[in-house]
PDB file of N, CA and C in Angstrom:
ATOM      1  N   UNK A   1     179.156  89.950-137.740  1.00  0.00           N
ATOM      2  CA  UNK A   1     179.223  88.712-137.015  1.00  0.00           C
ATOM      3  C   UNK A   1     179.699  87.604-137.944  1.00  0.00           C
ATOM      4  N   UNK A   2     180.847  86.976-137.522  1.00  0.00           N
ATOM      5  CA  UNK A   2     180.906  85.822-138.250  1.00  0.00           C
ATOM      6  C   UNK A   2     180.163  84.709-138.188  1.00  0.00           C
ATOM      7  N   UNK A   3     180.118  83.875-139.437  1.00  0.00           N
ATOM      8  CA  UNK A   3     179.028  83.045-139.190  1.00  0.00           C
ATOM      9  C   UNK A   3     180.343  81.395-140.226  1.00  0.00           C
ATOM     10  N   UNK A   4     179.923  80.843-138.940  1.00  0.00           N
ATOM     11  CA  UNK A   4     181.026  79.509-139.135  1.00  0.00           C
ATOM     12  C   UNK A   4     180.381  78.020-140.058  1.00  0.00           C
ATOM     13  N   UNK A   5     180.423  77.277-140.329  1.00  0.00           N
ATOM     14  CA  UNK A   5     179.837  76.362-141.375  1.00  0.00           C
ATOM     15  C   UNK A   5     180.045  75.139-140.112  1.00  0.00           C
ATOM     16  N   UNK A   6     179.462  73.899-140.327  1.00  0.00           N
ATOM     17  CA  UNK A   6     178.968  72.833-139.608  1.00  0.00           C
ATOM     18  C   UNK A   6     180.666  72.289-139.165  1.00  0.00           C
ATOM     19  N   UNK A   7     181.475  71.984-140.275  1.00  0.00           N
ATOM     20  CA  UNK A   7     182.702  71.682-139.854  1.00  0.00           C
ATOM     21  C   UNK A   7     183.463  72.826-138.938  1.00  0.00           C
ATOM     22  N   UNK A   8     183.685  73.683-138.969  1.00  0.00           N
ATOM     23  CA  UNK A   8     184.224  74.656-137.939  1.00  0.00           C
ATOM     24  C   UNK A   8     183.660  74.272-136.896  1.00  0.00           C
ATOM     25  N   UNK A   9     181.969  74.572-136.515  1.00  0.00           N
ATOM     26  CA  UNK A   9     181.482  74.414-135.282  1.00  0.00           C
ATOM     27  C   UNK A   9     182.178  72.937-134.601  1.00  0.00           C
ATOM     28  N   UNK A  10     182.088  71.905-135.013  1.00  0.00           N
ATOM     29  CA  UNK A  10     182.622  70.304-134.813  1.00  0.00           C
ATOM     30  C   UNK A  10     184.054  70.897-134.091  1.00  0.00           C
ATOM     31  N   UNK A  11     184.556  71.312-135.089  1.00  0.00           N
ATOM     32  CA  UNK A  11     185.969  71.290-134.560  1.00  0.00           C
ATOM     33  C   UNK A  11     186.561  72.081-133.096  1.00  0.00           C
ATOM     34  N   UNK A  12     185.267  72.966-133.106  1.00  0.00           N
ATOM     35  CA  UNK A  12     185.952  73.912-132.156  1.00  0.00           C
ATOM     36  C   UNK A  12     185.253  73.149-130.792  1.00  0.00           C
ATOM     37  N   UNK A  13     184.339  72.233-131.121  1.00  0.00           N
ATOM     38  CA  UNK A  13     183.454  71.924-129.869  1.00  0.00           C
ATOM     39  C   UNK A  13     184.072  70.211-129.427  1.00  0.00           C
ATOM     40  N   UNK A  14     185.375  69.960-130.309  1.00  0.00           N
ATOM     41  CA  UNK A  14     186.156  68.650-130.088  1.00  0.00           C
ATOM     42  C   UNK A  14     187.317  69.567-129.054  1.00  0.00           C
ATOM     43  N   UNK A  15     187.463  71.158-128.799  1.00  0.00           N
ATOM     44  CA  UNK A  15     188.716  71.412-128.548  1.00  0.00           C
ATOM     45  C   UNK A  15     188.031  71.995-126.752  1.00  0.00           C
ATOM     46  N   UNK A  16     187.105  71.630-126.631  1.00  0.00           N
ATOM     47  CA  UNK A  16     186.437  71.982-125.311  1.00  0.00           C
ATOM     48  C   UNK A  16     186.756  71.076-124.607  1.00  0.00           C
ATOM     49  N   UNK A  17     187.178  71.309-123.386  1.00  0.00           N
ATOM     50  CA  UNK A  17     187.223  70.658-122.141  1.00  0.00           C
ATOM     51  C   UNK A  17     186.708  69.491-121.126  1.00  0.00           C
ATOM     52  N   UNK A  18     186.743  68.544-121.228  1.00  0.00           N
ATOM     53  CA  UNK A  18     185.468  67.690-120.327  1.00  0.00           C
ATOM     54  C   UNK A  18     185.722  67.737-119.290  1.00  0.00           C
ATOM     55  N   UNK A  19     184.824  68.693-118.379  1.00  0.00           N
ATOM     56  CA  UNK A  19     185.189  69.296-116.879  1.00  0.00           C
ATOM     57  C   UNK A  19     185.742  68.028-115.759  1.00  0.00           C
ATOM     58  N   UNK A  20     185.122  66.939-116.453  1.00  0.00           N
ATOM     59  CA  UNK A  20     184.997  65.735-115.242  1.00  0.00           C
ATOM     60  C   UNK A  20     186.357  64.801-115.315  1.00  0.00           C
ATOM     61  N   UNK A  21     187.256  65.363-116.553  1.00  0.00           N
ATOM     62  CA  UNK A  21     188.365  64.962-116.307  1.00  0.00           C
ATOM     63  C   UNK A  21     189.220  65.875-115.774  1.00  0.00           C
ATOM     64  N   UNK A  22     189.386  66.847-115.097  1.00  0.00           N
ATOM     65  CA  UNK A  22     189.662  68.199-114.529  1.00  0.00           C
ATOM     66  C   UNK A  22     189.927  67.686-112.996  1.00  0.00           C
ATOM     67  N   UNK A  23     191.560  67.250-112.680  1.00  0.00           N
ATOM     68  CA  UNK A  23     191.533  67.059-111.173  1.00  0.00           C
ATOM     69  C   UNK A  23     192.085  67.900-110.434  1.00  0.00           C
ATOM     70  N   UNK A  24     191.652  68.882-109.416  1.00  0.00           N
ATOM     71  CA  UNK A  24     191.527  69.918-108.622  1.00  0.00           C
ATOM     72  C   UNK A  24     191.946  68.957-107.012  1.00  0.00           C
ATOM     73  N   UNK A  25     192.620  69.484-106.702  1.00  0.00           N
ATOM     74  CA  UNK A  25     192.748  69.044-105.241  1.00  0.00           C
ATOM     75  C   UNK A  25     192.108  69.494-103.918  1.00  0.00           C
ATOM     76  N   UNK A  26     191.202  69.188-103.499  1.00  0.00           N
ATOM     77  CA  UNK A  26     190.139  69.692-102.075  1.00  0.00           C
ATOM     78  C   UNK A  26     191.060  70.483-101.521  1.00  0.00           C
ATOM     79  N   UNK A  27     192.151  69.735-100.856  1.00  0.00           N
ATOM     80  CA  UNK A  27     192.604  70.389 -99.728  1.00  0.00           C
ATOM     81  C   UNK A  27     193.687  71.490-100.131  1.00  0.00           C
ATOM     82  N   UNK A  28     193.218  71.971-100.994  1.00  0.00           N
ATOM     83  CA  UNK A  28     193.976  73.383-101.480  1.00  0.00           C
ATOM     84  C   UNK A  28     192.480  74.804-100.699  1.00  0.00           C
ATOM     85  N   UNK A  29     194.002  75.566-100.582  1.00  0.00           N
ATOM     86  CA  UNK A  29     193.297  76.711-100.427  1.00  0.00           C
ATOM     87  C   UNK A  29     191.621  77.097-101.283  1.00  0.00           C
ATOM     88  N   UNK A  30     190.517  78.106-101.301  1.00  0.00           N
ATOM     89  CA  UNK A  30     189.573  78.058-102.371  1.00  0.00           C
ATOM     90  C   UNK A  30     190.337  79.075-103.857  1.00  0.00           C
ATOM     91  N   UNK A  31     191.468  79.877-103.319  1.00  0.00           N
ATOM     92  CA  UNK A  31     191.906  80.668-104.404  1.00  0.00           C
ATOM     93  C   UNK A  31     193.187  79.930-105.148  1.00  0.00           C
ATOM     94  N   UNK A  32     193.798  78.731-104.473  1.00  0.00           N
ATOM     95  CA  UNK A  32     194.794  77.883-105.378  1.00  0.00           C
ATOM     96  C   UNK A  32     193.916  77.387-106.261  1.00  0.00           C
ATOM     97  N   UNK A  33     192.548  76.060-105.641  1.00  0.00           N
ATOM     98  CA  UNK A  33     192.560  75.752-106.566  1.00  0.00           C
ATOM     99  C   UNK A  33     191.801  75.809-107.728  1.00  0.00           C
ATOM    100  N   UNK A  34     191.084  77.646-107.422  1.00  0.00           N
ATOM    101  CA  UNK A  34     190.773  78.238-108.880  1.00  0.00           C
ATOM    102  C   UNK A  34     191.618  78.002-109.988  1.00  0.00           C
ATOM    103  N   UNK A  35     192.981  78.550-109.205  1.00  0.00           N
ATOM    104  CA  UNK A  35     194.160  78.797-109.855  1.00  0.00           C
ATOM    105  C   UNK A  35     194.666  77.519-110.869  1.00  0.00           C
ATOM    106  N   UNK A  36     194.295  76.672-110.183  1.00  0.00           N
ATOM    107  CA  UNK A  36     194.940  75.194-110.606  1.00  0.00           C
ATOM    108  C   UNK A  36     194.056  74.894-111.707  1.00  0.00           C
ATOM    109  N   UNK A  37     192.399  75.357-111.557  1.00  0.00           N
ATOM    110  CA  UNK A  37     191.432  75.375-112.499  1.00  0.00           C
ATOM    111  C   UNK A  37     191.844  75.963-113.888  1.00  0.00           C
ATOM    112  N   UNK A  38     192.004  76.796-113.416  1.00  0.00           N
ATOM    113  CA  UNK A  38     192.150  78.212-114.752  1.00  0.00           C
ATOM    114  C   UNK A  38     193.742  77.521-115.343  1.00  0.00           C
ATOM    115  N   UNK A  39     194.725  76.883-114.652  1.00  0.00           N
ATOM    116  CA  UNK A  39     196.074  76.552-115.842  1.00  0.00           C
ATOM    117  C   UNK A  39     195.326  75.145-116.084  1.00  0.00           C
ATOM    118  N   UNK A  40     194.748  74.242-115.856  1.00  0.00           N
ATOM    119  CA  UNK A  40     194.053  73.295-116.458  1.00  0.00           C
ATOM    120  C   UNK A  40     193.415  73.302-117.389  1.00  0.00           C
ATOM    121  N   UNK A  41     192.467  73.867-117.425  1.00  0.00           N
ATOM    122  CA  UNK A  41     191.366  74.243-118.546  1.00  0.00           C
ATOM    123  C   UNK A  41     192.068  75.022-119.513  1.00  0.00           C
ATOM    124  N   UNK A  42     191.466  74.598-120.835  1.00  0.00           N
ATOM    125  CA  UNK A  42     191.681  75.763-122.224  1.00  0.00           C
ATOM    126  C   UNK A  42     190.681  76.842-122.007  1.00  0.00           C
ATOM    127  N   UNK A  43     189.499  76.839-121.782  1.00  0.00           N
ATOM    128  CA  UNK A  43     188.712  78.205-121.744  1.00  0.00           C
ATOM    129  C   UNK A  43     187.863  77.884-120.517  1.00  0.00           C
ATOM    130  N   UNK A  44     188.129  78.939-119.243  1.00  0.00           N
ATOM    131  CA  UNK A  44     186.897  78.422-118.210  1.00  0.00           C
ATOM    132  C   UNK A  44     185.893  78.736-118.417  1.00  0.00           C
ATOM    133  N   UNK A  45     184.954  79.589-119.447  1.00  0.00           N
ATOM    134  CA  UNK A  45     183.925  79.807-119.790  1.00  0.00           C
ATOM    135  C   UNK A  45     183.037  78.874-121.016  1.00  0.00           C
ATOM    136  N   UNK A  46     183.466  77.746-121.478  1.00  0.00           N
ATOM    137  CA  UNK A  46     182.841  76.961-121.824  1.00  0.00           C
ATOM    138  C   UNK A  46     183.670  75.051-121.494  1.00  0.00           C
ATOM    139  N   UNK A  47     182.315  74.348-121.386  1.00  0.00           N
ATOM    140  CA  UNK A  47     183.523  73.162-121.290  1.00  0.00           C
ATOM    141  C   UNK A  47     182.241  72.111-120.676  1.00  0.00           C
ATOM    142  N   UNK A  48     182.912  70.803-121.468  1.00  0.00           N
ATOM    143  CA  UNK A  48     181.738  69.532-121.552  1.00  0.00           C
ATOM    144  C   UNK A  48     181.504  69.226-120.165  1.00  0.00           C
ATOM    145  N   UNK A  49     180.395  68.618-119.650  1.00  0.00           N
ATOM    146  CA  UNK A  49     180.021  68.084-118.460  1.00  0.00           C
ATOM    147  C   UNK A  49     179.476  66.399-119.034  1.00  0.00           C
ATOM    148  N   UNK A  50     180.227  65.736-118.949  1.00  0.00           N
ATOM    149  CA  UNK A  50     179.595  64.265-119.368  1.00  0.00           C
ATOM    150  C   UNK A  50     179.399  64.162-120.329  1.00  0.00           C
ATOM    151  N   UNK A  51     180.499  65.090-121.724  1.00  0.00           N
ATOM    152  CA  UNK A  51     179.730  64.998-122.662  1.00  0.00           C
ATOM    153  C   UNK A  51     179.433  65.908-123.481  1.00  0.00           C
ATOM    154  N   UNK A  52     178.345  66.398-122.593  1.00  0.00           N
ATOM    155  CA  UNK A  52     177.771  67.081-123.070  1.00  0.00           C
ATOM    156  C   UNK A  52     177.831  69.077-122.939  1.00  0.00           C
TER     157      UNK A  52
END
């Protein structure tokens, strides 16, 4: 397992997403605007909410 030092962690957690700037359009289909999700986002499995 790699194990990362305080500056790595920083950096990689400046390159995460803030979901709430993420604009998705309602009146899309529910499988567009996954779609529109997933080319938006850098990783859909992690990503800031307010922040945090």
């Amino acid at each position: 397992m790699k194990k990362y030092d305080i500056e790595e962690l920083v950096e990689k957690l400046e390159d995460v997403d803030e979901i709430t700037s993420i604009k998705i359009d309602r009146r899309k289909p529910s499988n567009e605007r996954i779609l529109d999700f997933l080319t938006k986002v850098k990783n859909p499995y992690i990503f800031k909410v307010n922040g945090n």
